[in-house]
Structure formats: structure tokens, C-alpha cells
Protein backbone atom coordinates (compact mmCIF):
# COMPACT_ATOMS: atom_id res chain seq x y z
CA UNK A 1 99.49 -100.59 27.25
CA UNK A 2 99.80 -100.94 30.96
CA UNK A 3 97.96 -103.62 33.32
CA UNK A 4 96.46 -102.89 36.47
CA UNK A 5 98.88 -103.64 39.46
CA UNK A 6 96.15 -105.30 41.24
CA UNK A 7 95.54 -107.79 37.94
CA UNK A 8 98.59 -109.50 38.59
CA UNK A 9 97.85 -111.22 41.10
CA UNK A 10 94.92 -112.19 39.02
CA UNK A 11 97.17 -113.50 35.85
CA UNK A 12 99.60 -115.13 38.36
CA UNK A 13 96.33 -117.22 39.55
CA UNK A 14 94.88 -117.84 36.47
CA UNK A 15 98.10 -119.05 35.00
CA UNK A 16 98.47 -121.93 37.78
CA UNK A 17 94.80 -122.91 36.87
CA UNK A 18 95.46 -122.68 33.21
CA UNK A 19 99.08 -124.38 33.30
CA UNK A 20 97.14 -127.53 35.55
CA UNK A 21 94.52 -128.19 33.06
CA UNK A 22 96.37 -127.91 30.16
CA UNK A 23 99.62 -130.17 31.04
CA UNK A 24 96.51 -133.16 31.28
CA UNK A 25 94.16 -132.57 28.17
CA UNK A 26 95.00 -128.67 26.75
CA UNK A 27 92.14 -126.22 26.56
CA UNK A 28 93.98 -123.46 29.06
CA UNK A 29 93.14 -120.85 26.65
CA UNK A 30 89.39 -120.92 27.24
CA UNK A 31 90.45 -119.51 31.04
CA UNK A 32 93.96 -117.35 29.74
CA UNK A 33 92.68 -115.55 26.63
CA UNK A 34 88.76 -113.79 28.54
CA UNK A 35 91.36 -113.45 31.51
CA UNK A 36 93.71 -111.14 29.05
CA UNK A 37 91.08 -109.38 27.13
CA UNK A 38 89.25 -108.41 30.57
CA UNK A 39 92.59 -106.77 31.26
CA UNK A 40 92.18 -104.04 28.23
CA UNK A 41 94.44 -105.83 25.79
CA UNK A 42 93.37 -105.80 22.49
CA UNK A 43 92.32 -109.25 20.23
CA UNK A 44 95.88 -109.40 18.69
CA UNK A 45 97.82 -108.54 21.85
CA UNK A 46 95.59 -110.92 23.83
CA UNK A 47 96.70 -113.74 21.36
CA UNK A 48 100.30 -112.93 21.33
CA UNK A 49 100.59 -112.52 24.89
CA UNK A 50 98.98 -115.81 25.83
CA UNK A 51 101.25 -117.39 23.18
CA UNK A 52 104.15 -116.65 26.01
CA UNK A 53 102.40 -117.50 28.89
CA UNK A 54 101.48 -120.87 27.37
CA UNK A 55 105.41 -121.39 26.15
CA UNK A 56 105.91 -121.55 29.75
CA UNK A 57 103.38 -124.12 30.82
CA UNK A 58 104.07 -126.66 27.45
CA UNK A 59 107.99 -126.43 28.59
CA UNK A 60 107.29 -127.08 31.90
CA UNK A 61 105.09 -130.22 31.39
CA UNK A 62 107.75 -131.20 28.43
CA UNK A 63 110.24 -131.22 30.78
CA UNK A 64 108.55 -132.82 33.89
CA UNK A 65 107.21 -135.67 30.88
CA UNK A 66 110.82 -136.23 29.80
CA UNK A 67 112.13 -136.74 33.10
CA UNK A 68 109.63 -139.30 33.65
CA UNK A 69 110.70 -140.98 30.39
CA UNK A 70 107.57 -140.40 28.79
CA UNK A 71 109.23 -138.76 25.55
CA UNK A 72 112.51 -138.20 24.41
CA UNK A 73 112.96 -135.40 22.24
CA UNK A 74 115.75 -137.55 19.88
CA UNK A 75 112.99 -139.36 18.65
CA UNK A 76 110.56 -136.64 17.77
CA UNK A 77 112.44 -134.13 16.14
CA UNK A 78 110.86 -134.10 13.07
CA UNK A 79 107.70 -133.72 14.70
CA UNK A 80 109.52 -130.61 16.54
CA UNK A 81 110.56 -128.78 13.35
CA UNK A 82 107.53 -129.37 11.19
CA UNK A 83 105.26 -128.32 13.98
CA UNK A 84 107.14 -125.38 14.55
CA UNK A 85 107.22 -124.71 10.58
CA UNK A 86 103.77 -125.20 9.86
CA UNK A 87 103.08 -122.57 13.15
CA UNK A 88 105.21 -120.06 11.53
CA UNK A 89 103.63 -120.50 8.64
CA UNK A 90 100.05 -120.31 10.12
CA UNK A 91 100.65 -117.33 12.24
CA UNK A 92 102.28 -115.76 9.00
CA UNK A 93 98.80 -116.16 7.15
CA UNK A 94 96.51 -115.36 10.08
CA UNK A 95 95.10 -112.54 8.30
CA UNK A 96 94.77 -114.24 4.74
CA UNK A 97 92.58 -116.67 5.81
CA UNK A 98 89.32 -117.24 6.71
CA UNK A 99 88.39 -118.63 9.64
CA UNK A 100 84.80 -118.94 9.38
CA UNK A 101 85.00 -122.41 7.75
CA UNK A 102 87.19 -123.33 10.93
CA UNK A 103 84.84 -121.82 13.34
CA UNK A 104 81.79 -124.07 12.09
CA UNK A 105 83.69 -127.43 11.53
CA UNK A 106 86.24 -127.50 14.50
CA UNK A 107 83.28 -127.77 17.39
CA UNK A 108 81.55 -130.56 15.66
CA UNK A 109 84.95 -132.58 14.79
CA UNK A 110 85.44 -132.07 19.12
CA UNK A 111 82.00 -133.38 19.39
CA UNK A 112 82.93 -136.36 16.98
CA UNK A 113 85.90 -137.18 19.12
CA UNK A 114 84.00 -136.96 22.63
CA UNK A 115 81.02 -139.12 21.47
CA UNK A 116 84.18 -141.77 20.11
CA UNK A 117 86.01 -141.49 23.56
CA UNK A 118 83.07 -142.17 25.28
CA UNK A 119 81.61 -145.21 22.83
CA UNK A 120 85.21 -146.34 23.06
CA UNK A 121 86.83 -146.33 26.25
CA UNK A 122 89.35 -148.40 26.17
CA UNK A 123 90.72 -146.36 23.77
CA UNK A 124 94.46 -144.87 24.83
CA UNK A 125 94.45 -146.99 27.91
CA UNK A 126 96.89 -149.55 26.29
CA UNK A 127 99.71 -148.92 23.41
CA UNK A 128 98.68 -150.20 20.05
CA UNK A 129 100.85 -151.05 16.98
CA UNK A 130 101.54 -148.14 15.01
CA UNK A 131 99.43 -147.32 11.74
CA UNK A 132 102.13 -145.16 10.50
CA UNK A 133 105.86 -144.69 10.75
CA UNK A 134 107.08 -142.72 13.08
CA UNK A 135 108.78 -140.03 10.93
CA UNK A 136 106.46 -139.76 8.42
CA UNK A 137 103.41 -139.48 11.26
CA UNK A 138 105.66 -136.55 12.75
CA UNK A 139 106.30 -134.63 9.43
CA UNK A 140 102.44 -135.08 8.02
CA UNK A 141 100.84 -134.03 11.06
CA UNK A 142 103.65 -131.28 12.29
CA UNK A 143 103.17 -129.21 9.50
CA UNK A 144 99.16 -130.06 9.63
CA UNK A 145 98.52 -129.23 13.01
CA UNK A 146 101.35 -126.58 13.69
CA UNK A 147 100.00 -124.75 11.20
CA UNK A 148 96.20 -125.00 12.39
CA UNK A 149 97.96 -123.62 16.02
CA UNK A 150 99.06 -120.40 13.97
CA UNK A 151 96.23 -119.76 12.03
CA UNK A 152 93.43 -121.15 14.79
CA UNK A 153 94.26 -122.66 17.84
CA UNK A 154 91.28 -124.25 19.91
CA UNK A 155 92.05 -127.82 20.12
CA UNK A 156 95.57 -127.99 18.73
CA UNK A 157 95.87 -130.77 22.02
CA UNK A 158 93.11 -132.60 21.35
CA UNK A 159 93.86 -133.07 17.53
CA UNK A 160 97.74 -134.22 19.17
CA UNK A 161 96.90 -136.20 21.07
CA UNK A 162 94.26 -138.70 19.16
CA UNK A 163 96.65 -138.61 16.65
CA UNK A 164 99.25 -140.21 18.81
CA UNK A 165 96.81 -142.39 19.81
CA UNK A 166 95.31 -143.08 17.00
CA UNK A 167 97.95 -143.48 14.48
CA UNK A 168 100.63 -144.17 16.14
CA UNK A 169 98.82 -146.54 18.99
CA UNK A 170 100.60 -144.74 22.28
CA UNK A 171 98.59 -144.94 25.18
CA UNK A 172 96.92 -141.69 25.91
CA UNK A 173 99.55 -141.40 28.88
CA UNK A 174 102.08 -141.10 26.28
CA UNK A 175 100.10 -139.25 23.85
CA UNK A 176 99.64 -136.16 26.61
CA UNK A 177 102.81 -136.29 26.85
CA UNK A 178 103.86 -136.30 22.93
CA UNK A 179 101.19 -133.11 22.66
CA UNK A 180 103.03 -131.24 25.47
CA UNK A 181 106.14 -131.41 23.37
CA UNK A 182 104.77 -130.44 19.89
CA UNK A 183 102.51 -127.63 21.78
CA UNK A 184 106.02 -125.97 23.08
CA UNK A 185 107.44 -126.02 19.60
CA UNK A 186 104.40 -124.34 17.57
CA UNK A 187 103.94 -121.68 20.48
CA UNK A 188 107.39 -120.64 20.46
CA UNK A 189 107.64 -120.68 17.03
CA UNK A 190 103.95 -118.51 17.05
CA UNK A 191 105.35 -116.40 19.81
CA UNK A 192 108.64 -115.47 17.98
CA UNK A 193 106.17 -114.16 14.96
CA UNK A 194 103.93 -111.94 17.53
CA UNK A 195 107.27 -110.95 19.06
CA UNK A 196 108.66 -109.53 15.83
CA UNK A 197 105.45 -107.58 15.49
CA UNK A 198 105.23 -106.06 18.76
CA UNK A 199 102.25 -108.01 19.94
CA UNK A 200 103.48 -109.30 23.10
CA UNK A 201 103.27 -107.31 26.71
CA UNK A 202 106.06 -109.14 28.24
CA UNK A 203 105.30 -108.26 32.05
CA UNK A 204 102.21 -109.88 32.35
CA UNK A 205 102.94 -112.90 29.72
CA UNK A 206 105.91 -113.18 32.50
CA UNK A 207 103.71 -113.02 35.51
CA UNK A 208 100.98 -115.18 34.04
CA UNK A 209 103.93 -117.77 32.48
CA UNK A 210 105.21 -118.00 35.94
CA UNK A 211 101.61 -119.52 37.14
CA UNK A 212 101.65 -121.45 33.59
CA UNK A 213 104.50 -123.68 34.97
CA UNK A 214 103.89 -123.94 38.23
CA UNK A 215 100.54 -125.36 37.44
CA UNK A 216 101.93 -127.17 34.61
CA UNK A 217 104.31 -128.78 37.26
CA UNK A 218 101.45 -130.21 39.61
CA UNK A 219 99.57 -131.44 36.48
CA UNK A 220 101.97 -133.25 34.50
CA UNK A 221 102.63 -135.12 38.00
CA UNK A 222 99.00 -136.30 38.21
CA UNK A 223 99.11 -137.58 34.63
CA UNK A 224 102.51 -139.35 35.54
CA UNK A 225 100.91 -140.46 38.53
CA UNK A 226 97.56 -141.17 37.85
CA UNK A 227 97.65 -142.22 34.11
CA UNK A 228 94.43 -142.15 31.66
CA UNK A 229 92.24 -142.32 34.71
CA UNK A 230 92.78 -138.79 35.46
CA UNK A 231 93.02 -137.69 31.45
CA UNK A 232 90.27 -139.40 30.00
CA UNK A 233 87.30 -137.75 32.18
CA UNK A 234 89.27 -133.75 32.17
CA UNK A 235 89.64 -134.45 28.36
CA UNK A 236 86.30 -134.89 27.76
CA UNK A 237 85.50 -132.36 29.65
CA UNK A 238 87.52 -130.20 28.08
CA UNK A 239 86.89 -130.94 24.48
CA UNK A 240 83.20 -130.46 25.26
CA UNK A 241 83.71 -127.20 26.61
CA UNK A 242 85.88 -126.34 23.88
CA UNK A 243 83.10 -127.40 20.98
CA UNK A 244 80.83 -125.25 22.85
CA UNK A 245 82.50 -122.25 23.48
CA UNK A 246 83.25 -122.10 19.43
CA UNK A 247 79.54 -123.04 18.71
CA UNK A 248 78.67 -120.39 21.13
CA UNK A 249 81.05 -117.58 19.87
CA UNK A 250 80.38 -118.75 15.77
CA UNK A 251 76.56 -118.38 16.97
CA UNK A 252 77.01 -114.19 18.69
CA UNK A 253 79.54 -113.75 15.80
């Protein structure tokens, strides 16, 4: 199908938005995805498309993150292949499984982790020892989470990153930036599925992936900058709005 010349513009916009939000605590579907389905695009085409816009905003922040020395991609590369595995995998089965079980227990395990953030908060602000090695953390929840990105999506961030913190103690500095790595590997790995099937309208992905990074760019500087002051109040934020919109959409369903 064809977009509107004048919703460019719109995408490009959206996209910078999107990208700035996300690179600090995730949730830039809830303003890509209504953004692409008021454009025309069909459910499926609306998913596969934002799957490339958000490739460009997790590879942005990844790479703005690893210049800062915030990850190194040596030491998480099992973390890299499993969550691009269990992503394939998830995408794969989209239409074998269920979601309805997701769609009533993902908003109130967002609400869990809010009320915890807030009873908690010093929580993420300094490293911890680790609960669990570092490969076997990586290869557990890769394949976990990647393959909750394929199959679901809302909240793949929010699940990273308290693992990181949680399990593996980093300070939710680091943990943003861990998440911003394993997002880029499960949505290129869920993009190259849509991709195959024809889902994906590359123009505006393009146009809209082009805001993705740019906004990506000026986020992952305030989080390098500004640390968990700046991620702990947008994450809860955004996890809230996240539970909500689910509870919300599970409610009209």
C-alpha cells in the first residue's frame, strides 16, 4: 500500500519522539504502532514495519552505549544469539499462540515492577554482585525474552532491564544500556521473519527509522549523562502507561 506524502513528515516526527523515549526506558511502540495503523496499514504490516523503524533506534542507542563503554558486545554474545533465536522463534509461532493469557498477566507483572521500583528506590542506582553467571543469565533469559519480543512485545525493555538489574546486579545505567543491545538483536532477527513474508513497507519504516535514531541519539546521551536520575522517573512512567494501555485494550477486546 502507499502512504500519504504529507504522513511523512508525520513518521519522521514521531520516530525522533519514539527513538528518545525508548533509548532511556523502551515503550516507543505505544507512540510508533497507533502512528502506523492511522496511516492505513494493516495489524500485520503495522507490526512488521515498526519492527524496522525500531532496528534503527536500538542500533543507534547500542552504538552511542558502546562508545561510552557502557557494554561491549564481546561479553554479551550469548545474550545476542539466544535473544535473536528465541525472536525468530517467537515471531515464527505468532499465529499458534494465544495471546490472551499474555494480554491479562503482562499489565499486572508491569504494575508489580512499578509498585517495587517505587517501594525500592535505591534499586539500580548502584551495581550489585551478580546472582547468576554471566553466560548462563544471557542464554536463560535470551531465548526467554527474545522469544516473548516475537510472539508479544510490550515490555520486552522493561523485563531487560530488571533482569540486568536484578540478576545480574548492574546499575540500571548499565542495565538500559544491556536492553538496548538485546532489543537490536530480537528486532532484527523479528524483522528478517516479517521481511521474508512481505510484511514490511520499507519507505516509511525508512523515514520513520531515520527519526528512530536521531532520537535514539539525544536519548542515549541523557542516560549517559544524566544516569538513573533521568531513567528511573521515564521508566515508571512508561511501564505504567504500558500496563494500562494492555489493561485498556484486553478490556475493548
Amino acid at each position: 500500500m502507499d502512504v500519504s506524502a504529507w504522513f511523512y513528515p508525520v513518521l519522521f516526527l514521531t520516530g525522533i519522539a519514539a527513538g528518545f523515549v525508548d533509548s532511556i526506558a523502551g515503550g516507543g511502540g505505544l507512540l510508533t504502532l497507533p502512528v502506523l495503523l492511522s496511516a492505513g496499514l494493516s495489524p500485520q504490516d503495522a507490526l512488521a514495519t515498526n519492527k524496522l523503524q525500531a532496528t534503527f533506534g536500538s542500533g543507534s542507542a547500542t552504538w552511542h552505549f558502546a562508545r561510552a563503554g557502557l557494554v561491549r558486545v564481546s561479553d554479551v554474545v550469548p545474550g545476542i544469539i539466544c535473544a535473536a533465536v528465541g525472536a525468530t522463534a517467537g515471531t515464527l509461532l505468532v499465529r499458534q499462540v494465544d495471546p490472551a493469557i499474555l494480554r491479562v498477566a503482562i499489565p499486572w507483572m508491569l504494575i508489580a515492577i512499578a509498585v517495587y521500583l517505587l517501594a525500592r528506590p535505591e534499586i539500580g542506582s548502584e551495581p550489585r554482585p551478580p546472582r547468576l553467571a554471566s553466560p548462563a543469565f544471557h542464554v536463560a533469559f535470551g531465548l526467554l525474552i527474545g522469544f516473548y519480543d516475537g510472539v508479544f512485545g510490550p515490555g520486552t525493555g522493561t523485563f531487560w532491564a530488571m533482569a540486568y538489574v536484578l540478576v545480574l546486579g548492574f546499575s540500571l545505567t548499565k542495565a538500559t544500556a544491556h536492553t538496548k543491545l538485546m532489543n537490536f538483536s530480537s528486532n532484527v532477527a523479528s524483522l528478517t521473519v516479517f521481511a521474508l513474508a512481505g510484511n514490511v513497507l520499507w519507505l516509511p519504516g525508512a523515514v520513520m527509522g531515520v527519526g528512530q535514531a536521531l532520537g535514539a541519539r539525544l536519548g542515549s546521551r541523557a542516560v549517559i549523562k544524566r544516569g538513573a536520575k533521568i531513567i528511573r522517573p521515564i521508566f515508571l512512567i512508561i511501564v505504567l502507561a504500558i500496563a494500562m494501555k494492555l489493561l485498556w485494550d484486553f478490556r475493548n477486546s
